[in-house]
N, C-alpha and C. Protein backbone atom coordinates (compact mmCIF):
# COMPACT_ATOMS: atom_id res chain seq x y z
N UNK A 1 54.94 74.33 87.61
CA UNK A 1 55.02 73.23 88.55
C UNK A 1 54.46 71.98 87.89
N UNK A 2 55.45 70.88 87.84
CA UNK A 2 54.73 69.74 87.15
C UNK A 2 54.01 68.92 88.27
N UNK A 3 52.93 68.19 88.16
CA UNK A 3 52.42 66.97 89.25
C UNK A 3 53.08 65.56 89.15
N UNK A 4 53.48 65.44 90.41
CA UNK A 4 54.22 63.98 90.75
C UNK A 4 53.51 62.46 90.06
N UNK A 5 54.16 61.72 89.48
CA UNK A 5 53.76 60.65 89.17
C UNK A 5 53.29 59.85 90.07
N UNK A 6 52.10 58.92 90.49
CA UNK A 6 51.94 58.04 90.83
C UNK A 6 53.17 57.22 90.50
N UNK A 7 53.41 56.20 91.96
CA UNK A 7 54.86 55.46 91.85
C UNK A 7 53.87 54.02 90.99
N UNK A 8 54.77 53.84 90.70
CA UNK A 8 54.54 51.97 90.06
C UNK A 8 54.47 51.58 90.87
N UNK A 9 54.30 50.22 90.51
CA UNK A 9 54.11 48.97 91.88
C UNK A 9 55.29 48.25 92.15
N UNK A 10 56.20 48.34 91.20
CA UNK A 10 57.69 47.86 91.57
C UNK A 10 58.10 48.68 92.63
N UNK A 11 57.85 50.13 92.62
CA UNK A 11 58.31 51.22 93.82
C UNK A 11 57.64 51.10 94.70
N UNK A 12 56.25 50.64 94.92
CA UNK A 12 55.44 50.73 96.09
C UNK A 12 56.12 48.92 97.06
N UNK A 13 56.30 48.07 96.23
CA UNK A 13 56.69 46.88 96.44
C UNK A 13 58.21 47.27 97.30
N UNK A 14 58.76 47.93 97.00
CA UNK A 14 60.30 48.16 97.36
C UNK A 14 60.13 49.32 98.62
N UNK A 15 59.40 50.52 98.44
CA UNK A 15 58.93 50.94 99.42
C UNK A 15 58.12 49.85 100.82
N UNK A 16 57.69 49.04 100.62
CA UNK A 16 57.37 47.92 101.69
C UNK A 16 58.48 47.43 102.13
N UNK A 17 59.61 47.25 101.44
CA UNK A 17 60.68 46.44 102.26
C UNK A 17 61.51 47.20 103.01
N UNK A 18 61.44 48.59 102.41
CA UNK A 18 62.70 49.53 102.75
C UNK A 18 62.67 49.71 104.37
N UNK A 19 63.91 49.72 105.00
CA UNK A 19 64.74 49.43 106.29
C UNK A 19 63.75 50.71 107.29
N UNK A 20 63.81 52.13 106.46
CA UNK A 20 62.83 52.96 106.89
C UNK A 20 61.86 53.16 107.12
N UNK A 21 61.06 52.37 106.50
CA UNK A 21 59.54 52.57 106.41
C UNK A 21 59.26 51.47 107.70
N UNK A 22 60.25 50.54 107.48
CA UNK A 22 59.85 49.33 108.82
C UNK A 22 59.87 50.08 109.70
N UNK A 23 61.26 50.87 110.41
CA UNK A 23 61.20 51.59 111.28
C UNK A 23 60.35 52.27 111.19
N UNK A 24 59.61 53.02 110.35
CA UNK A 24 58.29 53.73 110.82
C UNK A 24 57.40 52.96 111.22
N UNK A 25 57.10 51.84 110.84
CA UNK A 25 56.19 51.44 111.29
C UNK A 25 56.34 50.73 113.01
N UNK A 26 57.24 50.80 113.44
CA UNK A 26 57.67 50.31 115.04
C UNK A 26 57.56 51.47 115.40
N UNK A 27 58.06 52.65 115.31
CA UNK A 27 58.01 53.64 116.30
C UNK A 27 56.63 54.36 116.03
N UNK A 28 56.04 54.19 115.34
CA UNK A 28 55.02 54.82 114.91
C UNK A 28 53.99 55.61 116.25
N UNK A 29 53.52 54.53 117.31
CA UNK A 29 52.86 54.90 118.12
C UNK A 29 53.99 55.01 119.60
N UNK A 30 55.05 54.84 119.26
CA UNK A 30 55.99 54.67 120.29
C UNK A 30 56.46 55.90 120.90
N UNK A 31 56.67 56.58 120.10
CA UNK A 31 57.71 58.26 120.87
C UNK A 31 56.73 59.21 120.46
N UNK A 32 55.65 59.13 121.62
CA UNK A 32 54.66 61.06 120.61
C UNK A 32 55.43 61.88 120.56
N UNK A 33 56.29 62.58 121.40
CA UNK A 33 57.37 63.86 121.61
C UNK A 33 58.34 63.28 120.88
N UNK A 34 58.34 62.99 120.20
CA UNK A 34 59.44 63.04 118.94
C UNK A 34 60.11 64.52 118.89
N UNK A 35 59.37 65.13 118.12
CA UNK A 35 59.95 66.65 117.93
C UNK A 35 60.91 67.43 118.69
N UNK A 36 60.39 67.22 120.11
CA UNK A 36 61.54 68.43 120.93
C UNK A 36 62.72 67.37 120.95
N UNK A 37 63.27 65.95 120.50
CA UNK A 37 64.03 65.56 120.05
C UNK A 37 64.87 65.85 118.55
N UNK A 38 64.16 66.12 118.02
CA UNK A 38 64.84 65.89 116.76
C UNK A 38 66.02 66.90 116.29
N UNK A 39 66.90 66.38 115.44
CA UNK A 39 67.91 67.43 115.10
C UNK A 39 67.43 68.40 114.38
N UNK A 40 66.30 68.45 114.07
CA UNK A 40 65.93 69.67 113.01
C UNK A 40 65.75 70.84 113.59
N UNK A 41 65.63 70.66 114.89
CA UNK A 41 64.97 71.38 116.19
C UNK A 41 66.47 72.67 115.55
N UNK A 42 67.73 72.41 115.84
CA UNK A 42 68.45 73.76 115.65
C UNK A 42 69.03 74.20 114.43
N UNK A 43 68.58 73.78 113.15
CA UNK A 43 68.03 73.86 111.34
C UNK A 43 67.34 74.85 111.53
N UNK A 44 67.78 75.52 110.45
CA UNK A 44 67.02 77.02 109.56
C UNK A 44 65.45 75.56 109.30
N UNK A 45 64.40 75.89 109.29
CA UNK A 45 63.30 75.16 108.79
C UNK A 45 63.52 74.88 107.20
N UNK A 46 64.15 75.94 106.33
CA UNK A 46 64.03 75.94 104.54
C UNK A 46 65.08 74.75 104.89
N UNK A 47 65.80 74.82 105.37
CA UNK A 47 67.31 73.32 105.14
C UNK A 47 65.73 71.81 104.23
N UNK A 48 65.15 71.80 105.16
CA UNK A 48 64.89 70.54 104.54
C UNK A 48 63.35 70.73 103.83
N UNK A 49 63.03 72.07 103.48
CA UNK A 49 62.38 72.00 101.87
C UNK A 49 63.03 72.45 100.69
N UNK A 50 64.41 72.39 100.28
CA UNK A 50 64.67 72.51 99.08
C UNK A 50 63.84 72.81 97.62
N UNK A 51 64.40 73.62 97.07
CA UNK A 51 63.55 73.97 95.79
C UNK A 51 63.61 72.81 95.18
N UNK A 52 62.82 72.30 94.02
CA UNK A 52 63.21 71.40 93.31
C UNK A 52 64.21 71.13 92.27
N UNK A 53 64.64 72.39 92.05
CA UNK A 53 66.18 71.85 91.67
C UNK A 53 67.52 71.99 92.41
N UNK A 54 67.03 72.14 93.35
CA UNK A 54 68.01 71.98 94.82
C UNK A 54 68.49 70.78 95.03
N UNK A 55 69.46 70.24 95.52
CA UNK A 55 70.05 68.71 96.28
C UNK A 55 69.32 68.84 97.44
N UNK A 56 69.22 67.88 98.76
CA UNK A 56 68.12 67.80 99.62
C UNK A 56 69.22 67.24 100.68
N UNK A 57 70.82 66.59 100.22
CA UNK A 57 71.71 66.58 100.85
C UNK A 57 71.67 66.66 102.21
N UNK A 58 71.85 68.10 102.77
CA UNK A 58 72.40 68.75 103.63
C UNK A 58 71.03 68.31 104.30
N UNK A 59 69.67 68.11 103.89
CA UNK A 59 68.52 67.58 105.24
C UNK A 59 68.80 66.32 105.34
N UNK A 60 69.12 65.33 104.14
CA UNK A 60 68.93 63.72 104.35
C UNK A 60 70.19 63.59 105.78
N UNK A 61 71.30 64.09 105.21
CA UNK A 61 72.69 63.95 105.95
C UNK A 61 72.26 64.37 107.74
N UNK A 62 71.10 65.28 107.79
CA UNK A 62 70.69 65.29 109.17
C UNK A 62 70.03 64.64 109.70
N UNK A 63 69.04 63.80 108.74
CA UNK A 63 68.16 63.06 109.08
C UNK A 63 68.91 61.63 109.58
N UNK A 64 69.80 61.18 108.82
CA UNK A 64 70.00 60.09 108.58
C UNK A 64 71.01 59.64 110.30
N UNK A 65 71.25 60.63 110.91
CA UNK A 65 71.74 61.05 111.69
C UNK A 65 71.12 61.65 113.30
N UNK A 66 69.66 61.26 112.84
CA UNK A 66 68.66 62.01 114.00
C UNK A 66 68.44 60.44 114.52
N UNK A 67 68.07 60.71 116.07
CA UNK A 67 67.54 59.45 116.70
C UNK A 67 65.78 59.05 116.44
N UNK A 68 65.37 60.26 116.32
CA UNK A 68 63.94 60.06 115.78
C UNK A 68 63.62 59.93 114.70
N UNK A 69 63.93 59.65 113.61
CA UNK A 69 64.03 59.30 112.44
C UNK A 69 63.01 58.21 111.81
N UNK A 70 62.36 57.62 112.65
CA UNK A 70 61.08 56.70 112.43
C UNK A 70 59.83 57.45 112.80
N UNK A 71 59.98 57.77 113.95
CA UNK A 71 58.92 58.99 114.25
C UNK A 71 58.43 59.80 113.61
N UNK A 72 59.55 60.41 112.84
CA UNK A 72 59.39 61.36 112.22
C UNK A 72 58.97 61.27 110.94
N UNK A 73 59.52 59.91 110.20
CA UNK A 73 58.88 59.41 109.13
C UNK A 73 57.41 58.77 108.87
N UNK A 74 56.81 58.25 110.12
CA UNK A 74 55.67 57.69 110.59
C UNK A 74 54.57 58.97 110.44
N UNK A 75 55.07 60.21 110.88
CA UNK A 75 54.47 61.23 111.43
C UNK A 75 53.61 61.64 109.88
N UNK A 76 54.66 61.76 109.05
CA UNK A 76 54.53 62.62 107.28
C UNK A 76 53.88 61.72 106.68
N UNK A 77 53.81 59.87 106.99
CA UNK A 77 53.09 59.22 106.22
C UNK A 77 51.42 59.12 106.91
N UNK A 78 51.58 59.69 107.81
CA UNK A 78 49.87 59.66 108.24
C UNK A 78 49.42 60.57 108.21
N UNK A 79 50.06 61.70 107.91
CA UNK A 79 49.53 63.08 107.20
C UNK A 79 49.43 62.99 105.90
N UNK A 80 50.19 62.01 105.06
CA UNK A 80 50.52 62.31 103.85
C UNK A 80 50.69 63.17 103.11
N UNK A 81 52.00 63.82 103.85
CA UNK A 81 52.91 64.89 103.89
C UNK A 81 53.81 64.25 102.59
N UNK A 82 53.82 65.14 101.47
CA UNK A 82 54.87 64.34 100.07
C UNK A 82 55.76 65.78 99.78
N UNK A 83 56.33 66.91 100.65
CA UNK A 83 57.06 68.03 100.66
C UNK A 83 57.70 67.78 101.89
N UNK A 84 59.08 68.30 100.89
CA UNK A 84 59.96 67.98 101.73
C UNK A 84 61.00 67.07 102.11
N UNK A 85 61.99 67.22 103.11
CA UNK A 85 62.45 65.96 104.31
C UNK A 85 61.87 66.19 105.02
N UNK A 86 61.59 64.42 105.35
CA UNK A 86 60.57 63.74 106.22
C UNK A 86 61.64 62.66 106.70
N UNK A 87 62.19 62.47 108.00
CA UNK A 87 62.49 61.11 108.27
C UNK A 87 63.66 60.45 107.50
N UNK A 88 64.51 60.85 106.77
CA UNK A 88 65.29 60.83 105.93
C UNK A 88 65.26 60.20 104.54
N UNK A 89 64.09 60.70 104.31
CA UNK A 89 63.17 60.27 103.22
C UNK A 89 62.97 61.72 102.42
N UNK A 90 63.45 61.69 100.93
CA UNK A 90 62.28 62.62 99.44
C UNK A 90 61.41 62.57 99.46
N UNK A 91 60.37 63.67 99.05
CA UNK A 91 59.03 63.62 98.57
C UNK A 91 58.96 62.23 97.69
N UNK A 92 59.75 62.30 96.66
CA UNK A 92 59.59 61.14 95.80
C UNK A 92 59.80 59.56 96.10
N UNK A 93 60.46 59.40 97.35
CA UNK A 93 60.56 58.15 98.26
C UNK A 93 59.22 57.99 99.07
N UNK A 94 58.95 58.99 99.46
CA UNK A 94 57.68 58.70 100.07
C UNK A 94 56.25 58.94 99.61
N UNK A 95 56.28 59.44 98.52
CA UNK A 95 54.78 58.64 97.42
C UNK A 95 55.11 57.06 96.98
N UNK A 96 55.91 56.57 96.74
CA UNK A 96 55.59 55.21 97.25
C UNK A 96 55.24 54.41 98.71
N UNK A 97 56.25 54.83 99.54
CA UNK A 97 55.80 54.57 100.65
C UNK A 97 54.38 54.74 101.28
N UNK A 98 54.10 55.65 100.82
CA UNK A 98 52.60 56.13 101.23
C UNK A 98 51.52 55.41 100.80
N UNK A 99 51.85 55.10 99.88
CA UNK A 99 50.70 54.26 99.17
C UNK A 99 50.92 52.93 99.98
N UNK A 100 51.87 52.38 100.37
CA UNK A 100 52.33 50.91 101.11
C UNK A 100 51.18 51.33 102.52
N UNK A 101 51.85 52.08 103.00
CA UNK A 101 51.64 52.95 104.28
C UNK A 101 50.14 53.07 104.40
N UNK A 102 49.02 53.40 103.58
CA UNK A 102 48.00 53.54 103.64
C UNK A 102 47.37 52.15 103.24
N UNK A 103 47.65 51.32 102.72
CA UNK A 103 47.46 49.72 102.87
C UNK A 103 47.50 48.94 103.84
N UNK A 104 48.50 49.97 104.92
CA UNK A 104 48.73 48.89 105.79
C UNK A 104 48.10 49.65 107.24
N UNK A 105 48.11 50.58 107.36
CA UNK A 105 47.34 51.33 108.03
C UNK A 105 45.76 52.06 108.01
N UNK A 106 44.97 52.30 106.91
CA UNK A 106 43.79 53.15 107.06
C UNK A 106 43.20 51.42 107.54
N UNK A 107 41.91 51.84 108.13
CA UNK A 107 41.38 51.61 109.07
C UNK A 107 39.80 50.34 107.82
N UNK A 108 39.39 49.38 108.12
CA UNK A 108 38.67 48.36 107.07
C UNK A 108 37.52 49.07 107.11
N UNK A 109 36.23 49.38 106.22
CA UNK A 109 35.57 49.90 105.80
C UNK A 109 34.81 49.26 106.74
N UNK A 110 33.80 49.86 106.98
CA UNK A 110 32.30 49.22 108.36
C UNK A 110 31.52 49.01 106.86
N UNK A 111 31.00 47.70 107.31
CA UNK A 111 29.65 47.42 106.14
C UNK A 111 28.28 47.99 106.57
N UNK A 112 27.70 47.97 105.27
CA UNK A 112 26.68 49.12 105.46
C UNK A 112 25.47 47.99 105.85
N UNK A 113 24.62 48.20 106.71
CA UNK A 113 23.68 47.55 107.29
C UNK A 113 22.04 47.42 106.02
């Protein structure tokens, strides 16, 4: 098993703009019950962890296609969940994102008294 590269900053930069990640960030606190929505709901669960030399196809093509699809992407970046489809997002799409994602979300440090 090799370990994932840290993304560059050109990818983390492009991960900020991407159409998806915005939508995560709007639905984010918007739909909690996401899940008993989603199309994955009647998916074998393996459909969208593919081996790694697997295509991931057949999950993006569902994802891309689910109404919760921000939710669901919102959900994996605040877990920082990087296995898998997530939201119609790669593991490898969303280690950049994540790193955006945790910039723009963890919470400002309390100063120490």
């Amino acid at each position: 098993m090799t370990r994932a590269r840290m993304p560059r900053p050109h990818e983390v930069a492009a991960a900020c703009r991407d159409p998806r990640m915005l939508k995560a960030q709007r639905d984010r606190l918007s739909d909690l019950a996401w899940r008993a929505r989603g199309r994955c709901q009647t998916v074998d669960p393996e459909t969208f962890f593919p081996a790694p030399s697997e295509p991931a196809d057949v999950a993006l093509a569902l994802c891309r296609a689910c109404d919760v699809q921000g939710s669901c992407l919102a959900w994996a970046l605040d877990q920082g969940d990087c296995n898998g489809v997530w939201g119609g997002t790669t593991p490898r799409e969303r280690r950049a994102m994540l790193v955006a994602w945790r910039l723009e979300h963890e919470p400002e440090p309390t100063p120490a008294h």
